[in-house]
N, C-alpha and C. Protein backbone atom coordinates (compact mmCIF):
# COMPACT_ATOMS: atom_id res chain seq x y z
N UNK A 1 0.85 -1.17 0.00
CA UNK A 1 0.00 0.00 0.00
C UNK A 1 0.90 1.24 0.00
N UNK A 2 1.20 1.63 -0.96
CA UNK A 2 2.22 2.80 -1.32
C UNK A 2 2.12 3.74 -0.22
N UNK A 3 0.36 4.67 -0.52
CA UNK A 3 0.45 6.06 0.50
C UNK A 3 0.63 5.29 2.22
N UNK A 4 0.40 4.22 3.03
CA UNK A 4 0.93 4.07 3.55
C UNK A 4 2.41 3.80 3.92
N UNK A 5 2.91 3.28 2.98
CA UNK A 5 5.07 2.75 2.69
C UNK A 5 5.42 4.75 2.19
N UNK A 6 4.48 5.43 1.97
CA UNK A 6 4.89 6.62 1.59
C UNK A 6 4.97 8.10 2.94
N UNK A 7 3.78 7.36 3.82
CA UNK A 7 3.87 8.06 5.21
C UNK A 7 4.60 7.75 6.05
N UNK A 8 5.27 6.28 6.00
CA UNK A 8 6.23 5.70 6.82
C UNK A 8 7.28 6.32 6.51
N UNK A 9 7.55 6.67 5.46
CA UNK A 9 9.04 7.25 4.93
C UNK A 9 9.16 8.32 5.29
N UNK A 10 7.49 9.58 5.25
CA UNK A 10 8.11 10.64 5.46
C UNK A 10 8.06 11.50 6.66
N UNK A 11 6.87 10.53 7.45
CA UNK A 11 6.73 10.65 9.26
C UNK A 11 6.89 10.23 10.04
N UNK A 12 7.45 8.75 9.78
CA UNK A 12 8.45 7.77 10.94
C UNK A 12 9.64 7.89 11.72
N UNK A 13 10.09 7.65 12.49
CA UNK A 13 10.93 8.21 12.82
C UNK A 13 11.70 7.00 13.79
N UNK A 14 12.73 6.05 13.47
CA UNK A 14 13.41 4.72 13.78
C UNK A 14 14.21 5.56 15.09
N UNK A 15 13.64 4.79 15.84
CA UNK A 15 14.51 4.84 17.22
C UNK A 15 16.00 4.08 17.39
N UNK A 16 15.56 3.07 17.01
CA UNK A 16 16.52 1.78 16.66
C UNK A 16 16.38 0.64 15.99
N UNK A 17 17.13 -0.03 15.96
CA UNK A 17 16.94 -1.36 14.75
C UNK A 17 15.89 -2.01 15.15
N UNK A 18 15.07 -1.66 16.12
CA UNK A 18 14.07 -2.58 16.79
C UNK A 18 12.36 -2.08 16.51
N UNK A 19 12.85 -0.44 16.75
CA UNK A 19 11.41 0.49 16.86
C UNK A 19 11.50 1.80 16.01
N UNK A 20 9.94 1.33 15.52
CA UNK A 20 9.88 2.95 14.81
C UNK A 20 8.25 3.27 15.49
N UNK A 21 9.05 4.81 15.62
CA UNK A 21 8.18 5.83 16.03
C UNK A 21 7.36 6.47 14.79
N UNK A 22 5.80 6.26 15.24
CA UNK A 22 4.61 6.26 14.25
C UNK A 22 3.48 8.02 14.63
N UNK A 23 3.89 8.16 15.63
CA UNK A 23 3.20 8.74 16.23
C UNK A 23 2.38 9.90 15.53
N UNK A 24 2.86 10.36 14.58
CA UNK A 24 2.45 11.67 13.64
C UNK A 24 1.00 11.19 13.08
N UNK A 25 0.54 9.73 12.83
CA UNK A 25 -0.34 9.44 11.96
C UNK A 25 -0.94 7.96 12.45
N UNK A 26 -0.61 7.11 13.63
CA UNK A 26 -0.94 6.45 13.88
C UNK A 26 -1.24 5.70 15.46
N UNK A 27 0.04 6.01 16.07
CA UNK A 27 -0.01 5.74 17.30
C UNK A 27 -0.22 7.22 18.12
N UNK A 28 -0.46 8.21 18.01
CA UNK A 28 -0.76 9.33 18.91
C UNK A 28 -1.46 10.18 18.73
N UNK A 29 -1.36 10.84 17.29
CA UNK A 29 -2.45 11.19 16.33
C UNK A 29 -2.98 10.35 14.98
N UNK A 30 -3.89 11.05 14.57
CA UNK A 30 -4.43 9.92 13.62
C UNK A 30 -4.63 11.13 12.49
N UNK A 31 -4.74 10.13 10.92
CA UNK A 31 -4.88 11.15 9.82
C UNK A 31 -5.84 10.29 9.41
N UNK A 32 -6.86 10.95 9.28
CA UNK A 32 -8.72 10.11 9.02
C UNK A 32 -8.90 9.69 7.34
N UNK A 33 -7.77 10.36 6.36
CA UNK A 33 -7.54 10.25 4.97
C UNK A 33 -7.03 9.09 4.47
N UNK A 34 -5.93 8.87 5.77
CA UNK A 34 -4.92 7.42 5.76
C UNK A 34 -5.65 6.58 5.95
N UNK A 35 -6.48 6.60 7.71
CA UNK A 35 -7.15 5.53 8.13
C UNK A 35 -8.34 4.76 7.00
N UNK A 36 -9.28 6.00 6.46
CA UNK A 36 -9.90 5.75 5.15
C UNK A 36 -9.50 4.94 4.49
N UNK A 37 -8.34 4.84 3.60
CA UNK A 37 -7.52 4.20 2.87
C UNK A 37 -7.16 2.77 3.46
N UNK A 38 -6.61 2.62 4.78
CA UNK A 38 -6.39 1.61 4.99
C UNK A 38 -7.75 0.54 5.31
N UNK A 39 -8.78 0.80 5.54
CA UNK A 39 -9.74 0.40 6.34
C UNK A 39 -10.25 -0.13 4.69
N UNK A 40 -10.18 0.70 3.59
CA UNK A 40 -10.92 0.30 2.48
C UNK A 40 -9.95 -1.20 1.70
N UNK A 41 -8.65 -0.81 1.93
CA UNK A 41 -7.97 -1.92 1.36
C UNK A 41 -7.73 -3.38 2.69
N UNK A 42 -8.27 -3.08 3.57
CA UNK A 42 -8.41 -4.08 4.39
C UNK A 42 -9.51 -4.62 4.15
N UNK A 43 -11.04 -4.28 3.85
CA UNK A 43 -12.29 -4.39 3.47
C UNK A 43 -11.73 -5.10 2.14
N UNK A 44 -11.25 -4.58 1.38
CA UNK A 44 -10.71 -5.47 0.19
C UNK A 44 -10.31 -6.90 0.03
N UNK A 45 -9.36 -6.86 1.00
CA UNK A 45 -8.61 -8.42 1.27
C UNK A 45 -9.37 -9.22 2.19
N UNK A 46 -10.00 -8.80 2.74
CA UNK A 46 -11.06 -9.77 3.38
C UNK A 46 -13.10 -9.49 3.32
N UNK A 47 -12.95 -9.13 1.69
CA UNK A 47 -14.68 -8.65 1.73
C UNK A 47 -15.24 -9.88 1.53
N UNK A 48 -14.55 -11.05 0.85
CA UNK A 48 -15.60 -12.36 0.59
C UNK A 48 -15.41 -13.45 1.86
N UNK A 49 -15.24 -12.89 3.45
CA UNK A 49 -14.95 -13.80 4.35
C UNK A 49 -16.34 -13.88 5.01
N UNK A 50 -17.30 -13.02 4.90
CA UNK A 50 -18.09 -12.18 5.71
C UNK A 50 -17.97 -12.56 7.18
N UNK A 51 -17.37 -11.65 7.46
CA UNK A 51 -16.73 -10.68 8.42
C UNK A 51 -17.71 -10.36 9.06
N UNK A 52 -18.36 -10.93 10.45
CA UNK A 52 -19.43 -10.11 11.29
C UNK A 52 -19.03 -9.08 12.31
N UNK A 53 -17.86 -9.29 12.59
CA UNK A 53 -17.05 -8.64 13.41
C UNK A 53 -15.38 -8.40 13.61
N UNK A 54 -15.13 -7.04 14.07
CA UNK A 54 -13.89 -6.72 13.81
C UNK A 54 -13.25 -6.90 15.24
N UNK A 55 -12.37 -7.48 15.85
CA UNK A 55 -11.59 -7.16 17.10
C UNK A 55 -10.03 -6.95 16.93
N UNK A 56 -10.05 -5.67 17.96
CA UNK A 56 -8.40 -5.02 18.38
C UNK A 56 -8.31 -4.64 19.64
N UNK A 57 -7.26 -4.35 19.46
CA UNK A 57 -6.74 -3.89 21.46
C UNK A 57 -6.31 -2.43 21.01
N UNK A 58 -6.82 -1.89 22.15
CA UNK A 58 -7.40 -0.49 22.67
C UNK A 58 -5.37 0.17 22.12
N UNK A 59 -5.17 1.03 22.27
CA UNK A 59 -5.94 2.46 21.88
C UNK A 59 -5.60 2.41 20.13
N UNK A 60 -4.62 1.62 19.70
CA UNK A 60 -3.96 2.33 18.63
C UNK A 60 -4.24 1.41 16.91
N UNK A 61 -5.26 0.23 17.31
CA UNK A 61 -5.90 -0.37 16.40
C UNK A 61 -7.41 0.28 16.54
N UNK A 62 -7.55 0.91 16.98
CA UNK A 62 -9.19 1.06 16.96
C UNK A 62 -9.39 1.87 15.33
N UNK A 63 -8.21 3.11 15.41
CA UNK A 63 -8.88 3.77 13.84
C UNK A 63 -8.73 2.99 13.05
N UNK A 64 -7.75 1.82 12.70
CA UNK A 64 -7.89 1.05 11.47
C UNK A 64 -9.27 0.42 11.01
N UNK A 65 -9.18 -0.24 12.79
CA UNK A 65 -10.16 -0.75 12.67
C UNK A 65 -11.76 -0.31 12.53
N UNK A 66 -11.94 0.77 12.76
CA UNK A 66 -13.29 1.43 12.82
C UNK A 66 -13.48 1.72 11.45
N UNK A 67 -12.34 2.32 10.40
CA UNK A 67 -12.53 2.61 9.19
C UNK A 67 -12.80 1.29 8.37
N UNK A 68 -12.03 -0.11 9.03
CA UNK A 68 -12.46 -1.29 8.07
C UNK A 68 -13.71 -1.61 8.60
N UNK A 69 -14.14 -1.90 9.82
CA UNK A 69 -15.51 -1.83 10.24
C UNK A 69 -16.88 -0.88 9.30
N UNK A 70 -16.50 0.32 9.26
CA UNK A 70 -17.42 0.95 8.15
C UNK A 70 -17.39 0.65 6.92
N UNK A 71 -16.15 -0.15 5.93
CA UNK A 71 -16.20 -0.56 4.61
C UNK A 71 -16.43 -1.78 4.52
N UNK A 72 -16.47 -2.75 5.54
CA UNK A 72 -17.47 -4.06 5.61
C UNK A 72 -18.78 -3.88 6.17
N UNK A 73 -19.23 -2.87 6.42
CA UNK A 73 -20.66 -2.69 7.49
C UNK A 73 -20.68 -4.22 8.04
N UNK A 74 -19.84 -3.82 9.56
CA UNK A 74 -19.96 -4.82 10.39
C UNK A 74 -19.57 -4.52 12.01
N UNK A 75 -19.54 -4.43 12.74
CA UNK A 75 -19.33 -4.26 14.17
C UNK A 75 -17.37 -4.52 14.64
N UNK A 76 -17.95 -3.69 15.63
CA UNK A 76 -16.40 -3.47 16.34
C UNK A 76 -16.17 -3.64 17.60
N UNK A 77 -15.25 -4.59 18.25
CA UNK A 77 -14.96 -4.45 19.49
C UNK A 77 -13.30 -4.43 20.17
N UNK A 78 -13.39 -3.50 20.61
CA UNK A 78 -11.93 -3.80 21.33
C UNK A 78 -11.57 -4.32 22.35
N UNK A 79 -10.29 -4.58 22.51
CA UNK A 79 -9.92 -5.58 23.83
C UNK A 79 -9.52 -4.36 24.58
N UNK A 80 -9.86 -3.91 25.98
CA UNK A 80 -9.62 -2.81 26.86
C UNK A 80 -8.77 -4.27 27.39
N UNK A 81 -7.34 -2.54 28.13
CA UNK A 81 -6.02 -3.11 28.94
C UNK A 81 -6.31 -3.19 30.17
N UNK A 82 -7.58 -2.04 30.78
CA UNK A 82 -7.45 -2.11 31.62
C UNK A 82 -8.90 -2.25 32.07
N UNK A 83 -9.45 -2.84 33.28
CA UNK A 83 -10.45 -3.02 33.68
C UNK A 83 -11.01 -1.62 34.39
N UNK A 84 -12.58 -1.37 33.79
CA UNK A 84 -12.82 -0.19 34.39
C UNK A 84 -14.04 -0.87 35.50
N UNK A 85 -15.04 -0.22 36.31
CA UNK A 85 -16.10 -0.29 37.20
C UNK A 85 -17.18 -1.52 36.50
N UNK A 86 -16.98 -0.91 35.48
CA UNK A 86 -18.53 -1.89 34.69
C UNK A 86 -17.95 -3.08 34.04
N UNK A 87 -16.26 -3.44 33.80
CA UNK A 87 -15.75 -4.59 33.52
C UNK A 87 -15.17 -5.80 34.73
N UNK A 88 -16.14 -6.14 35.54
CA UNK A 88 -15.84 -6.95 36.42
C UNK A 88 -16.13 -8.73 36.20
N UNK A 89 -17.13 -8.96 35.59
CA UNK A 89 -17.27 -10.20 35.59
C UNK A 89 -18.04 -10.77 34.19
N UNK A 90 -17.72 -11.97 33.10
CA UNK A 90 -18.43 -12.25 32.63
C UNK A 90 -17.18 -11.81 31.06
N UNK A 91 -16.40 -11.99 31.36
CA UNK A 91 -15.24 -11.50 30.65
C UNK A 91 -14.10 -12.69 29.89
N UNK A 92 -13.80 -12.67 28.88
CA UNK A 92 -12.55 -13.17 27.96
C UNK A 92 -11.69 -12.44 28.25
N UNK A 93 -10.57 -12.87 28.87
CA UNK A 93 -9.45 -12.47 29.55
C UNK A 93 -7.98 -12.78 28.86
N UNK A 94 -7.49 -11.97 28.87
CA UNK A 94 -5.77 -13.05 28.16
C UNK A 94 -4.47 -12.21 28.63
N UNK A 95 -3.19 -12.71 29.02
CA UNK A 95 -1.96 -11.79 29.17
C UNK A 95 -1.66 -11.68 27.55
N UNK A 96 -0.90 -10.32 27.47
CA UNK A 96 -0.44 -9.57 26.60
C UNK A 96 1.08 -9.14 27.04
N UNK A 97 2.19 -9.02 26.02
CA UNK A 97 3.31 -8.56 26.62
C UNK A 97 3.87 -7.90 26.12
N UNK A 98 4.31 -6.24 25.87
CA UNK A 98 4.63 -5.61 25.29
C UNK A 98 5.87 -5.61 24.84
N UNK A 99 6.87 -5.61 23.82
CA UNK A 99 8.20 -5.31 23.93
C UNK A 99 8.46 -4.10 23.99
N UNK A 100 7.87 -3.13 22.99
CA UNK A 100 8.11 -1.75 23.03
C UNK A 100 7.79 -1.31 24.32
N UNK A 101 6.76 -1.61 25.09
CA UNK A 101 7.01 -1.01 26.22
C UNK A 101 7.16 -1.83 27.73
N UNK A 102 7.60 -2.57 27.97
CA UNK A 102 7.86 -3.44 28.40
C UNK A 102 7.05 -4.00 29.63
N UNK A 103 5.72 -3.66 29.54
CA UNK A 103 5.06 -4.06 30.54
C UNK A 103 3.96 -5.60 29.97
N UNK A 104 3.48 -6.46 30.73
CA UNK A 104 2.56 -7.62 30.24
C UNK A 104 0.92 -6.65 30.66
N UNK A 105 0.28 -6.33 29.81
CA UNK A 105 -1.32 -6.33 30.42
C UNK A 105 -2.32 -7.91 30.34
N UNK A 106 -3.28 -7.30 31.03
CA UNK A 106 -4.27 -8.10 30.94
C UNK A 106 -5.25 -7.80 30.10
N UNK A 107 -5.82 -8.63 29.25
CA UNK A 107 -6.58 -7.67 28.00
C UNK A 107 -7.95 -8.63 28.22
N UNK A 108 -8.89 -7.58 27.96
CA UNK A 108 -10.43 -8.45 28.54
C UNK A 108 -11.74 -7.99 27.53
N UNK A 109 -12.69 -8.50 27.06
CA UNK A 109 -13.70 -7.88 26.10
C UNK A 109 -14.58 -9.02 27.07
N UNK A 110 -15.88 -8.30 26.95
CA UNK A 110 -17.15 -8.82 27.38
C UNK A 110 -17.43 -9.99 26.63
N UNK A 111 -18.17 -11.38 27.61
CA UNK A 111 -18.47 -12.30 27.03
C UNK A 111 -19.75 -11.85 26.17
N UNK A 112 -20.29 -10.71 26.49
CA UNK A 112 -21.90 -10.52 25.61
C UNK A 112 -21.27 -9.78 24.12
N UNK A 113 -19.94 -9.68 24.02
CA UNK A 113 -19.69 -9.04 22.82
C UNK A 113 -19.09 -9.34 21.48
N UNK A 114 -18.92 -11.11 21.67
CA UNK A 114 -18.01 -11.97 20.93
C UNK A 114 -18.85 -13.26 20.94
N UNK A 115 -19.82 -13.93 19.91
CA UNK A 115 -20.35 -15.33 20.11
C UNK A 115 -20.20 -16.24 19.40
N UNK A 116 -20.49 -17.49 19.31
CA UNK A 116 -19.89 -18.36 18.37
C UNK A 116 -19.98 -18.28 17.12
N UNK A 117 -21.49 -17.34 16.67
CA UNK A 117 -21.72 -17.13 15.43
C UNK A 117 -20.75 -16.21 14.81
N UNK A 118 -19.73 -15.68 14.95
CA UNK A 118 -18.98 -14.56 14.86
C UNK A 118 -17.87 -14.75 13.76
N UNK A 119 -17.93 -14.21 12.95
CA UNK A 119 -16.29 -14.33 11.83
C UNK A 119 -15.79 -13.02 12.44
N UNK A 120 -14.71 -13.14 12.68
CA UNK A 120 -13.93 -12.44 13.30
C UNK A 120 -12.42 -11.91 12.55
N UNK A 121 -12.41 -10.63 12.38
CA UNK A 121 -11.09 -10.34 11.50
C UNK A 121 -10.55 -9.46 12.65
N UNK A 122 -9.10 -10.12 12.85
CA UNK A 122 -8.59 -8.95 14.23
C UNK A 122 -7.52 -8.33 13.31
N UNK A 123 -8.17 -6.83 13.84
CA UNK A 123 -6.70 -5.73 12.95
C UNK A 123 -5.90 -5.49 13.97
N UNK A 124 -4.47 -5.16 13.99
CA UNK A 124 -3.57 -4.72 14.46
C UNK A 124 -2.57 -3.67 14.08
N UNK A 125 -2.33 -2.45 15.01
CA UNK A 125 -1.20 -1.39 14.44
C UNK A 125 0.16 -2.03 13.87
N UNK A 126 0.75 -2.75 14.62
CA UNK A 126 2.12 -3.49 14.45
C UNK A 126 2.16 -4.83 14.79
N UNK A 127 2.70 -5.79 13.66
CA UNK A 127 3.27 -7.19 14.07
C UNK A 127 4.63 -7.16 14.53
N UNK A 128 5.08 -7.68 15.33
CA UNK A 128 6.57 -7.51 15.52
C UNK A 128 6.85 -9.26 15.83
N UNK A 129 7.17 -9.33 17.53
CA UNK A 129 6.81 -10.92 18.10
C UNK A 129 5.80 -11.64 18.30
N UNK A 130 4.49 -11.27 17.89
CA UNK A 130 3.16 -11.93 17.91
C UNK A 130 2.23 -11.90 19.29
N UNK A 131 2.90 -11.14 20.15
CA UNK A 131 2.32 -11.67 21.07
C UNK A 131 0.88 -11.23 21.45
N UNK A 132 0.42 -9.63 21.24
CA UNK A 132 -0.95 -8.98 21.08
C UNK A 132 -1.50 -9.65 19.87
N UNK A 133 -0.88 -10.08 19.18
CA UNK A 133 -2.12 -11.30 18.08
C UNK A 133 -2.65 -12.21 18.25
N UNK A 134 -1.44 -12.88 19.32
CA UNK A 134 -1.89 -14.20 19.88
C UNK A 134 -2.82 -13.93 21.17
N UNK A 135 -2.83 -13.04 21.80
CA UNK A 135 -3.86 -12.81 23.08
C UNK A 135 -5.19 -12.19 22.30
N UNK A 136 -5.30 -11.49 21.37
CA UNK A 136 -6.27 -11.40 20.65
C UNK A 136 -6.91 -12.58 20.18
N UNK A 137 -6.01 -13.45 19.48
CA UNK A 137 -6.61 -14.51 18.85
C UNK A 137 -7.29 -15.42 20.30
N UNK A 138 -6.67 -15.62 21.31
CA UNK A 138 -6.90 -16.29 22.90
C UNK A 138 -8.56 -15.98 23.31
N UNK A 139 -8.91 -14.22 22.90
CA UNK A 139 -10.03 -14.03 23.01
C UNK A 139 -11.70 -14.64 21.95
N UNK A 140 -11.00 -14.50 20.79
CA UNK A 140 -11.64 -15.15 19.80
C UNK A 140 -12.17 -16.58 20.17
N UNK A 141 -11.24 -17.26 20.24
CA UNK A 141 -11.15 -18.89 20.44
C UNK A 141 -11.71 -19.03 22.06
N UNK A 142 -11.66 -18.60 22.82
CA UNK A 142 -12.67 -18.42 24.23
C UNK A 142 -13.91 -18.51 23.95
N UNK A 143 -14.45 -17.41 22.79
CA UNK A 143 -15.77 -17.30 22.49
C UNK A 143 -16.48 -18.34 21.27
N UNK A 144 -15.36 -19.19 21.00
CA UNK A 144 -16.14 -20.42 20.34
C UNK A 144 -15.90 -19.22 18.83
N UNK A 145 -15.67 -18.64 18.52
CA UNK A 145 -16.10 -17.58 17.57
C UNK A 145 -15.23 -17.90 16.12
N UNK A 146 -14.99 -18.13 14.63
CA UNK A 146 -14.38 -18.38 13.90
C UNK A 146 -13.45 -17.01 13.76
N UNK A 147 -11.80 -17.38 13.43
CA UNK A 147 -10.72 -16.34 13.46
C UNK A 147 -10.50 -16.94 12.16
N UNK A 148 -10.85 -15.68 11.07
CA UNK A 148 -10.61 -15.57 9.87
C UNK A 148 -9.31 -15.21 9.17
N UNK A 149 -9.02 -14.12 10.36
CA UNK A 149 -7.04 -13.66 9.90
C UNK A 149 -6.91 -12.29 10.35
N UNK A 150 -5.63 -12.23 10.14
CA UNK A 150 -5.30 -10.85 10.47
C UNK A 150 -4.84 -10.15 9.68
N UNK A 151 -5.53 -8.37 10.22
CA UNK A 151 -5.03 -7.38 9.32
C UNK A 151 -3.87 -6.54 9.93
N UNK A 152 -2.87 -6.82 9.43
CA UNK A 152 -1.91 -5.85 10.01
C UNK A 152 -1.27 -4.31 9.34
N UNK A 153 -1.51 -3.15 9.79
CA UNK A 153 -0.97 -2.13 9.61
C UNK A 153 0.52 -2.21 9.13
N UNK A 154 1.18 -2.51 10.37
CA UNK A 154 2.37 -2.35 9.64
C UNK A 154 2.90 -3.83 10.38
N UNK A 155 4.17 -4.21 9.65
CA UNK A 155 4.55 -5.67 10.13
C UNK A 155 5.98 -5.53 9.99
N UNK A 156 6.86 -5.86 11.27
CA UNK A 156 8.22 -5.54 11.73
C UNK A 156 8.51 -7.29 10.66
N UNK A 157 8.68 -7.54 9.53
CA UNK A 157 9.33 -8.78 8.96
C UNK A 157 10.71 -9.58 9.84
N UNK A 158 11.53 -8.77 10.31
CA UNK A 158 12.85 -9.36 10.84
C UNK A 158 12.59 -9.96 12.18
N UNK A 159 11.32 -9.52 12.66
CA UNK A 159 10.80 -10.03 13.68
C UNK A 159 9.99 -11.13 13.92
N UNK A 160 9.90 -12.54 14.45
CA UNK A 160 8.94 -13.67 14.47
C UNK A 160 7.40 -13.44 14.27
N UNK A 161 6.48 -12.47 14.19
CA UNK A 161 5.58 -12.38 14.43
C UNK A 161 4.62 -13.45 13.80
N UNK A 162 4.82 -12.84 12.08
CA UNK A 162 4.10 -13.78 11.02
C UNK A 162 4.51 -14.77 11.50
N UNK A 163 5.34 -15.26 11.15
CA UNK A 163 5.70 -16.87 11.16
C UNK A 163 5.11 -17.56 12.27
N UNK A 164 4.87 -17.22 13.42
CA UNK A 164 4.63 -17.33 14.46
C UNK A 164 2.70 -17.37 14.60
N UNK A 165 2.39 -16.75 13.52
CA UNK A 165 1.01 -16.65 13.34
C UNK A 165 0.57 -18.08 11.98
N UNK A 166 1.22 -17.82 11.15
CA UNK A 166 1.45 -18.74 10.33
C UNK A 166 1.75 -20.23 10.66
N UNK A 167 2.32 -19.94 11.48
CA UNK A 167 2.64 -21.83 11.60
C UNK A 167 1.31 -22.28 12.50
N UNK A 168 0.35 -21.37 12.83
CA UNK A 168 -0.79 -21.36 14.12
C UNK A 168 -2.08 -21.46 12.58
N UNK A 169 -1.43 -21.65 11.52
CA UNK A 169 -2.32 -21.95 10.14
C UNK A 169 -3.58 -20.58 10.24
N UNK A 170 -2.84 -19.32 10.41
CA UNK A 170 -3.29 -18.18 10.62
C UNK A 170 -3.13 -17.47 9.32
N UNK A 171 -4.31 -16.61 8.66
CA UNK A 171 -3.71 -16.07 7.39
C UNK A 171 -3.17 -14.41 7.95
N UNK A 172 -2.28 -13.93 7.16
CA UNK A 172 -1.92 -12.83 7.91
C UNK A 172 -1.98 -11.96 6.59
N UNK A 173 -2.35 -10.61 6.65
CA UNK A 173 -2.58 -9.64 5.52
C UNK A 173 -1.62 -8.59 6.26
N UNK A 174 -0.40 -8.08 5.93
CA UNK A 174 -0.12 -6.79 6.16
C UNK A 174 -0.20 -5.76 4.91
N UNK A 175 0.03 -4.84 5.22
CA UNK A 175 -0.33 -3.26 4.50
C UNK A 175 1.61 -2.68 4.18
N UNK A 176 2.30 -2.52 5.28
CA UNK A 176 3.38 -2.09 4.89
C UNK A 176 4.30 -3.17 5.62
N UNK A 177 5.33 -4.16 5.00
CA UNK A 177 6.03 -5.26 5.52
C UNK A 177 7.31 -4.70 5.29
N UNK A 178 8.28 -4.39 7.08
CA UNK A 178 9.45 -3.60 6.89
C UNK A 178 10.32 -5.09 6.89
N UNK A 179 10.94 -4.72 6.15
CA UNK A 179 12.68 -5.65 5.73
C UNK A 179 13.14 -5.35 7.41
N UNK A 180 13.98 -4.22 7.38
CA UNK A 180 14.72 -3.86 8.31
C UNK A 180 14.51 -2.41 8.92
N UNK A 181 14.87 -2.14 9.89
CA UNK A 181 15.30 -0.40 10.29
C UNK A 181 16.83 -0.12 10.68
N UNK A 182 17.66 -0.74 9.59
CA UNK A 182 19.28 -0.56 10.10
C UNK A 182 19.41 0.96 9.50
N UNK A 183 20.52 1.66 10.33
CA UNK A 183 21.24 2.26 10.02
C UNK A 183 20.04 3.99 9.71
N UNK A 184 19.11 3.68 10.39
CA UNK A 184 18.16 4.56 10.98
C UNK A 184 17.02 4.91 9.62
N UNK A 185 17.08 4.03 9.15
CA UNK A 185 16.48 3.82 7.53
C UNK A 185 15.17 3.08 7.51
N UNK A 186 14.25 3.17 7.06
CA UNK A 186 13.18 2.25 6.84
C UNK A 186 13.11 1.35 5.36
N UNK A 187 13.29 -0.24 5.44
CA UNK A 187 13.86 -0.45 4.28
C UNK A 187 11.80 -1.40 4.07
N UNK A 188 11.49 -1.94 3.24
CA UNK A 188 10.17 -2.29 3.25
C UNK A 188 10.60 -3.93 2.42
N UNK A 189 10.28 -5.07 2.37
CA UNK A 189 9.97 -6.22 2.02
C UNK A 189 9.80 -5.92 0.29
N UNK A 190 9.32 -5.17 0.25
CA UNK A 190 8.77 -4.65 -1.21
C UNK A 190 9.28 -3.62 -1.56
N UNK A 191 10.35 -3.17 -2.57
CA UNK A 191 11.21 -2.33 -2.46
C UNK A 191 11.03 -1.70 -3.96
N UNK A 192 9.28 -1.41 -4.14
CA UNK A 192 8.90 -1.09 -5.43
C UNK A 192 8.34 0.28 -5.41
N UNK A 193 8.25 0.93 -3.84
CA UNK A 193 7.52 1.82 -3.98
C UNK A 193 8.07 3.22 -4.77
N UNK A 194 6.63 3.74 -5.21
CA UNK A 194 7.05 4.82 -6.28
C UNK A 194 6.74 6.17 -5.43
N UNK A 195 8.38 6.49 -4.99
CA UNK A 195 7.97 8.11 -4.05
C UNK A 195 7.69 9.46 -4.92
């Protein structure tokens, strides 16, 4: 997806060979033009699954996901990190473990909000080591619910994630698949894009 491999290039910002900083357009603010775009070419790659429902974890998959939610007309739920007053009981629960930030949450969605009848497409901001895919997917499979695949925003390649989803006979769709971030560079899997 070019104008996405085209915003990575010109608002990212590589911390290190490990992390890039998104924040201009995805993780802190959001650009509703991009999200558009991505939500329609995610609706694309998965319009003949029918898709009753979309699930992500809170805060930084929700715009993908809300924009692919409106180009499948289908429902949305996210996995909240943290338990509020009205999330006490009756809950799909799973650990989550961050690398970028190095804490494990607990990630929880209502049992009234996920049922067996459910095709389920979980989007995600970043694949890196799999592990918020796999606690996502933990919630799915709790609820008896069919896990159709994943949409990923952007996907760290040098990192286990896919494979790791893949060998779990998981289909995985990313949008922008980075090679590497050496040498403070963003290099992409696909090295066709036209800037």
């Amino acid at each position: 997806m070019d104008v996405l491999k085209k915003t990575i290039l010109s608002e990212g910002k590589v911390i290190n060979e490990g992390v890039l900083k998104v924040d201009s357009f995805l993780n802190h603010a959001i650009k509703p033009s991009l999200m558009k775009e991505i939500g329609e070419e995610f609706a694309m790659l998965f319009k003949s699954n029918n898709i009753t429902k979309i699930v992500t974890l809170e805060s930084s998959g929700i715009a993908p996901s809300l924009m692919t939610a409106l180009s499948l007309d289908c429902d949305l739920v996210f996995a909240r990190k943290r338990k509020s007053l009205t999330m006490t009981d009756h809950l799909y629960s799973a650990s989550v473990h961050s690398y970028t930030k190095q804490v494990t949450n607990e990630i929880a969605v209502s049992k009234e909000l996920i049922s067996p009848e459910d095709n389920i497409l979980i989007i995600d901001d970043f694949l890196a080591n799999g592990q918020a895919a796999l606690g996502l997917a933990d919630l799915v499979h709790q609820a008896n619910a069919t896990l159709i695949g994943f949409g990923i925003v952007i996907e760290k390649s040098f990192q286990p994630g896919r494979q790791i989803l893949e060998d779990k006979g998981y289909r995985v769709e990313s949008l922008a698949r980075i090679a590497n971030l050496s040498n403070g560079t963003v290099s992409f899997e696909d090295a066709t894009i036209k800037l």
